[in-house]
C-alpha atoms as a PDB file:
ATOM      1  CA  UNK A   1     144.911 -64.744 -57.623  1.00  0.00           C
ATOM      2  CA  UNK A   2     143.349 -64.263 -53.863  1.00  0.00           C
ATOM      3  CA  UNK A   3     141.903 -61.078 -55.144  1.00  0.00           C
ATOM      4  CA  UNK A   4     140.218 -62.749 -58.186  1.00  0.00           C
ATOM      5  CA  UNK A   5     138.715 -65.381 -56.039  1.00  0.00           C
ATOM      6  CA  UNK A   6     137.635 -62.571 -53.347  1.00  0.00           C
ATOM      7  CA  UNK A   7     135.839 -60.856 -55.991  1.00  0.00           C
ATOM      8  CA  UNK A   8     134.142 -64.203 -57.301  1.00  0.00           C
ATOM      9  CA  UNK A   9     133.271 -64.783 -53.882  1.00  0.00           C
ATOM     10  CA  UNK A  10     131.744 -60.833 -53.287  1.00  0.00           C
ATOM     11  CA  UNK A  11     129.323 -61.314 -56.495  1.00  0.00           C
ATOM     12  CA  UNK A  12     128.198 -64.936 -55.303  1.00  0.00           C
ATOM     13  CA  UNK A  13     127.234 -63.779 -51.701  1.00  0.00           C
ATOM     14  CA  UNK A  14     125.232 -60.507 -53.664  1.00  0.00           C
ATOM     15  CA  UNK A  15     123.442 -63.407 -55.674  1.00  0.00           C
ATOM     16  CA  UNK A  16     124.939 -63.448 -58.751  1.00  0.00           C
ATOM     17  CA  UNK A  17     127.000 -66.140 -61.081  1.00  0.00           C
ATOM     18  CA  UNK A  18     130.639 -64.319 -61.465  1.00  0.00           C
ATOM     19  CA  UNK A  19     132.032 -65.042 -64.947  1.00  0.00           C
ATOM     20  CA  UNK A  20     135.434 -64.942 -66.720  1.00  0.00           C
ATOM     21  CA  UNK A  21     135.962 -64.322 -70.286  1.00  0.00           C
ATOM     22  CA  UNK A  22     139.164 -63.616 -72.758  1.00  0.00           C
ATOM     23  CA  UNK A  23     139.999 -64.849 -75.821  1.00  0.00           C
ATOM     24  CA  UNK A  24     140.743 -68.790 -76.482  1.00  0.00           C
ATOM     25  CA  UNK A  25     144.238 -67.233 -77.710  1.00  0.00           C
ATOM     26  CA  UNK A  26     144.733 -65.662 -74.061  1.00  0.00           C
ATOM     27  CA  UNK A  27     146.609 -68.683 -72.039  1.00  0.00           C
ATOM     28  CA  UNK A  28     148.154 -66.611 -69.453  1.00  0.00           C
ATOM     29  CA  UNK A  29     143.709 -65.211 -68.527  1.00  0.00           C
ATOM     30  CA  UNK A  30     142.380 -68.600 -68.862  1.00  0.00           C
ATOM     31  CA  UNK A  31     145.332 -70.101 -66.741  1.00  0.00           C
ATOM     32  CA  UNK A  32     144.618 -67.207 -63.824  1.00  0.00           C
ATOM     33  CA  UNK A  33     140.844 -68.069 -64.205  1.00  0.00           C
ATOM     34  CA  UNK A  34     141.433 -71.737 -63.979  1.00  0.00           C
ATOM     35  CA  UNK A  35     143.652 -71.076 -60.842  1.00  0.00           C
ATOM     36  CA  UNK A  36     141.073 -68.654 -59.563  1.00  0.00           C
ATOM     37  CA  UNK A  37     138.324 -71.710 -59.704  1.00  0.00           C
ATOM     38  CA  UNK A  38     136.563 -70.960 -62.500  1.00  0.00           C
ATOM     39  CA  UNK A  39     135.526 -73.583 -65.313  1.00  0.00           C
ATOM     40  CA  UNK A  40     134.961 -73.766 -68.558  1.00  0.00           C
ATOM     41  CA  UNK A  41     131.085 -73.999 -69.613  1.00  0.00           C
ATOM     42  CA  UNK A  42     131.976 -73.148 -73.284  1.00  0.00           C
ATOM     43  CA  UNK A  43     133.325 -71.484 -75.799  1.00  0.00           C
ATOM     44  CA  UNK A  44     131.480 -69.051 -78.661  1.00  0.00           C
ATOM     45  CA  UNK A  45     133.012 -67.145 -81.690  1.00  0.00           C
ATOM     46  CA  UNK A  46     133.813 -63.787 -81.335  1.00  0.00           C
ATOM     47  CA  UNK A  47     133.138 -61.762 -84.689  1.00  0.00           C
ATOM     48  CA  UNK A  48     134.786 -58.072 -85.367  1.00  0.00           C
ATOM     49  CA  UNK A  49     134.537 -55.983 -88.211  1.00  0.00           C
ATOM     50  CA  UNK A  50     136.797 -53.722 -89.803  1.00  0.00           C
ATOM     51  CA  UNK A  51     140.723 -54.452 -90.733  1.00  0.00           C
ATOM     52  CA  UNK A  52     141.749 -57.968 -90.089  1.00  0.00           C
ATOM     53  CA  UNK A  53     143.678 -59.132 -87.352  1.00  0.00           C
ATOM     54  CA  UNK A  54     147.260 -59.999 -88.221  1.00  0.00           C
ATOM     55  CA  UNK A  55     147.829 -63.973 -87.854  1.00  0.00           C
ATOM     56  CA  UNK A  56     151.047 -63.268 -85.432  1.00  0.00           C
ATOM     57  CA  UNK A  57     147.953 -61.082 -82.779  1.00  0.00           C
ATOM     58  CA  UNK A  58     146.301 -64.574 -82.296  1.00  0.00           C
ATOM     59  CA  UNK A  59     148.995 -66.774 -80.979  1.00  0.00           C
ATOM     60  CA  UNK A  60     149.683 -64.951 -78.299  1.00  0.00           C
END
């Protein structure tokens, strides 16, 4: 978790926003980014194409 917030910390003193992004299925990412300090601004869909997903993939 220190290194995550290091790094956010390295791109904000180069002048840049850092970001975090995983899928809304992902608790264990969002739960290190929320420790790391970052907050949600919101949430989009995320459209693939090809074979479907199986339903047991997304409630991870």
């Amino acid at each position: 978790m220190a290194r995550a917030r290091e790094r956010g910390a390295d791109i904000t003193s180069r002048g840049h926003m850092p970001s975090w992004n995983c899928s809304l299925h992902n608790r264990p990412s969002r739960l290190l980014a929320w420790q790391a300090g970052f907050r949600l601004v919101r949430e989009y869909v995320h459209y693939a194409a090809g074979s479907p997903v199986s339903h047991h993939r997304l409630s991870a």
